[in-house]
C-alpha atoms as a PDB file:
ATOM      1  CA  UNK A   1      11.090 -18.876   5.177  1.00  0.00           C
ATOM      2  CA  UNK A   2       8.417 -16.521   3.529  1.00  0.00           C
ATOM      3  CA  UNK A   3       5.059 -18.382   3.097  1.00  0.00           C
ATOM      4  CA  UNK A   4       3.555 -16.121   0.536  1.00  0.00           C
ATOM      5  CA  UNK A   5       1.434 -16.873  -2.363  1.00  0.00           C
ATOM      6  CA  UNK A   6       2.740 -13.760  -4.578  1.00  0.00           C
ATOM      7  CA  UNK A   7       6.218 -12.167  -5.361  1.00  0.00           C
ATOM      8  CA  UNK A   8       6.549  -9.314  -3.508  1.00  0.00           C
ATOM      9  CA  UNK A   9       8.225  -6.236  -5.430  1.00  0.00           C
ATOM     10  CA  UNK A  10      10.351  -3.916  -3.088  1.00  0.00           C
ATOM     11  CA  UNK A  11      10.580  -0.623  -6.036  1.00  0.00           C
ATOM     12  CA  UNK A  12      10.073   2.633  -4.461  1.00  0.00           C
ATOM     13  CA  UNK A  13       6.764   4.293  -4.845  1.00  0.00           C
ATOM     14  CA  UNK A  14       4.810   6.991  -3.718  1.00  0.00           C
ATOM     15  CA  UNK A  15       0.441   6.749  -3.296  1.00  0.00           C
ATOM     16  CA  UNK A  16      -2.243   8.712  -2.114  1.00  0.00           C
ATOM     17  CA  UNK A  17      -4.596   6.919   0.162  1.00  0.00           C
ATOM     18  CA  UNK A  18      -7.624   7.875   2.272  1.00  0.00           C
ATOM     19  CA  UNK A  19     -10.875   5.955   3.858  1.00  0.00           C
ATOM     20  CA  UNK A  20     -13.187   4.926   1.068  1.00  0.00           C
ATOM     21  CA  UNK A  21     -16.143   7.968   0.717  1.00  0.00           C
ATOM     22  CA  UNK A  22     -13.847  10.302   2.775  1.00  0.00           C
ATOM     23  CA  UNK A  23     -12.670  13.822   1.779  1.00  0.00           C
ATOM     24  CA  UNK A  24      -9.589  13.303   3.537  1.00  0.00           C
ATOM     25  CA  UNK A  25      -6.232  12.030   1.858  1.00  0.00           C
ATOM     26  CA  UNK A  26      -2.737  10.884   3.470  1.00  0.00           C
ATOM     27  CA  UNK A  27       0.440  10.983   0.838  1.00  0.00           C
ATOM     28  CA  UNK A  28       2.362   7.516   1.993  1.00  0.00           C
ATOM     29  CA  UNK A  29       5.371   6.111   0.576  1.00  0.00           C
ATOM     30  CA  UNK A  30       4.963   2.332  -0.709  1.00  0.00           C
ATOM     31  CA  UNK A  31       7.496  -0.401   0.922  1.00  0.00           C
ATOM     32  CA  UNK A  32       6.333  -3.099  -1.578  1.00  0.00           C
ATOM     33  CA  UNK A  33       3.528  -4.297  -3.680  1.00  0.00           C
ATOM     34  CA  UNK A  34       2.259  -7.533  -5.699  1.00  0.00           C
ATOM     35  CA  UNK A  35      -0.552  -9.132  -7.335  1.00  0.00           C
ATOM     36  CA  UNK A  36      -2.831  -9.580  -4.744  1.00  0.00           C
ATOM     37  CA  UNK A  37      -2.036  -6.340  -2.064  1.00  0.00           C
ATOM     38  CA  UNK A  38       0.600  -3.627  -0.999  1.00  0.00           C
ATOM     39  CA  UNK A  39       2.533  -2.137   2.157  1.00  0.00           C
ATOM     40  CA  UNK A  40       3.171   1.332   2.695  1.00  0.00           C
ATOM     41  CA  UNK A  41       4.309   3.680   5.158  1.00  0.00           C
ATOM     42  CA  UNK A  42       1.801   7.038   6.427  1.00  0.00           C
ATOM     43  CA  UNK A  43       0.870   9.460   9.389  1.00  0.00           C
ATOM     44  CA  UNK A  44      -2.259   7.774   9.738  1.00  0.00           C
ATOM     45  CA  UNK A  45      -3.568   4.976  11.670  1.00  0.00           C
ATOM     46  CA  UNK A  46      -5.875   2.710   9.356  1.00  0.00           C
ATOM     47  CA  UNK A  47      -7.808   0.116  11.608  1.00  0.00           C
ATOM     48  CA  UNK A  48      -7.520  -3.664  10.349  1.00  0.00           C
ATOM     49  CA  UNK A  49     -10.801  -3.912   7.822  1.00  0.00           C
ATOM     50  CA  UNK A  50     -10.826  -0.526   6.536  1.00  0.00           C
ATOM     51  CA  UNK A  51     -11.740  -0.207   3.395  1.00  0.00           C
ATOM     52  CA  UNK A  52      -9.229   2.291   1.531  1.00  0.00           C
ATOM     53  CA  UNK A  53      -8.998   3.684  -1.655  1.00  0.00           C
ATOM     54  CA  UNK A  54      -5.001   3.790  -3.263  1.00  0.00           C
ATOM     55  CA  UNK A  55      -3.630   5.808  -6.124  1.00  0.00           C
ATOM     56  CA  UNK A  56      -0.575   5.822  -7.344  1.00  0.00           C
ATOM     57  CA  UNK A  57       1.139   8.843  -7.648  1.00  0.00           C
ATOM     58  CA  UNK A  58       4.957   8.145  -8.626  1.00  0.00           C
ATOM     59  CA  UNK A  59       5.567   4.665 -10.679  1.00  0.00           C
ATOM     60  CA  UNK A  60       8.321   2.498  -9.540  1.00  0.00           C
ATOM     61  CA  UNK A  61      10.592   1.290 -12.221  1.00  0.00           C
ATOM     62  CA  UNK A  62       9.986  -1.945 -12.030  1.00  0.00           C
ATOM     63  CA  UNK A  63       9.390  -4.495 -15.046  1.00  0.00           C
ATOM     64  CA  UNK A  64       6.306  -6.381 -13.196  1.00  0.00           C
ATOM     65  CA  UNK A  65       4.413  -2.514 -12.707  1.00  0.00           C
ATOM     66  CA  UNK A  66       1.335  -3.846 -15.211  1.00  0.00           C
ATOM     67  CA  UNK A  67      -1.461  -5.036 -13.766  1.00  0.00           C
ATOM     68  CA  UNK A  68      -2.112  -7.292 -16.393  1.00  0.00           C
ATOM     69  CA  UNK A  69       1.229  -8.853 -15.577  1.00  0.00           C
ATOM     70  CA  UNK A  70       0.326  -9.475 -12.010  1.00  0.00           C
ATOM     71  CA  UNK A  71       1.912  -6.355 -10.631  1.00  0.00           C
ATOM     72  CA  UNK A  72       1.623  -2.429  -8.892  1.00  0.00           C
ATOM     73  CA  UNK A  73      -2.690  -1.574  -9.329  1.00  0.00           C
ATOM     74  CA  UNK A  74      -2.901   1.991 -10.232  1.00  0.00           C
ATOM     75  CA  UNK A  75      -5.886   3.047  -8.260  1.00  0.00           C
ATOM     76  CA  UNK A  76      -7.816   0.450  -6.397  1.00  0.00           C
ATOM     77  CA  UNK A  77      -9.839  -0.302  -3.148  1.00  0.00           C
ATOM     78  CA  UNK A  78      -8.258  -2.915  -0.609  1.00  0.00           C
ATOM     79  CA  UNK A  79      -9.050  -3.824   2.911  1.00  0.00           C
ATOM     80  CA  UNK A  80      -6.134  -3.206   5.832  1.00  0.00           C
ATOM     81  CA  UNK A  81      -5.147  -6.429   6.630  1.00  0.00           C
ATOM     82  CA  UNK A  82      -2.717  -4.691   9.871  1.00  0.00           C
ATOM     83  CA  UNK A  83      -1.181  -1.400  10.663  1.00  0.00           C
ATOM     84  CA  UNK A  84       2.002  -1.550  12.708  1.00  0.00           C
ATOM     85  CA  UNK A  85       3.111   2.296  14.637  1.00  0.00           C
ATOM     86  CA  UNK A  86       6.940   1.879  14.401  1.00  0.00           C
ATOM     87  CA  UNK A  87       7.201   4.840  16.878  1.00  0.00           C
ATOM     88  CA  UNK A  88      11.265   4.593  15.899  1.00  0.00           C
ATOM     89  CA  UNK A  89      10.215   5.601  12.228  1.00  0.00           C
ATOM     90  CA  UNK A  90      10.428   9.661  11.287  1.00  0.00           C
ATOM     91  CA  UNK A  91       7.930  11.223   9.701  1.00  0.00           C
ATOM     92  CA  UNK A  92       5.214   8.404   8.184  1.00  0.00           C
ATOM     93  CA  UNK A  93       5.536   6.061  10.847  1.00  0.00           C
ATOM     94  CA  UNK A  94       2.546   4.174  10.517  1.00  0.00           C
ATOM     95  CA  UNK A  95       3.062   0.887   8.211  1.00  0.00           C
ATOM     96  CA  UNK A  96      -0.068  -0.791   6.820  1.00  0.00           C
ATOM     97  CA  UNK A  97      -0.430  -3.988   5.207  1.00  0.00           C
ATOM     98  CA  UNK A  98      -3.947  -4.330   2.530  1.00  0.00           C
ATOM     99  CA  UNK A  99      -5.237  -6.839   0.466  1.00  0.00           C
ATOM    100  CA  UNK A 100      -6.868  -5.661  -2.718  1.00  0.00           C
ATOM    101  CA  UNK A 101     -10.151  -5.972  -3.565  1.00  0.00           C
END
């Protein structure tokens, strides 16, 4: 049984993400978002507590996508909560787990 506080939304996504005050950006493809944080698949290894910066690039079609509604942010900072290397994925196999800000 899930123990989670939010609905989770599992619409595809796409978001641009990179280390807050860094130049450099990583395209990643979002596994599922709510209220309070997201998951999303990159190249890059974010260490738990990281500070990154998100912005959406391609909306999913879901109905709950406002954030006034309690849904997808459309830029935002968060904090990496974990980042899992699923060495079995191609391509983006890095998945990371944040909690927004």
């Amino acid at each position: 049984m899930e123990k989670r506080s939010t609905t989770r939304f599992y619409d595809p996504g796409s978001v641009i993400c990179s280390q807050f005050n860094a130049a450099d950006h990583h395209d990643a493809q979002m596994v599922n978002f709510s209220s309070s944080g997201m998951c999303f698949r990159t190249d890059r290894f974010f260490r738990p507590g990281t500070t990154v910066l998100i912005r959406l690039t391609h909306c999913p079609q879901s109905d709950a996508v406002r954030q006034e509604e309690g849904g997808l942010r459309t830029t935002t900072l968060a904090k990496v909560k974990w980042c899992r290397d699923d060495e079995d994925l191609p391509g983006a196999r890095f998945v990371n787990g944040v909690h927004y800000f």
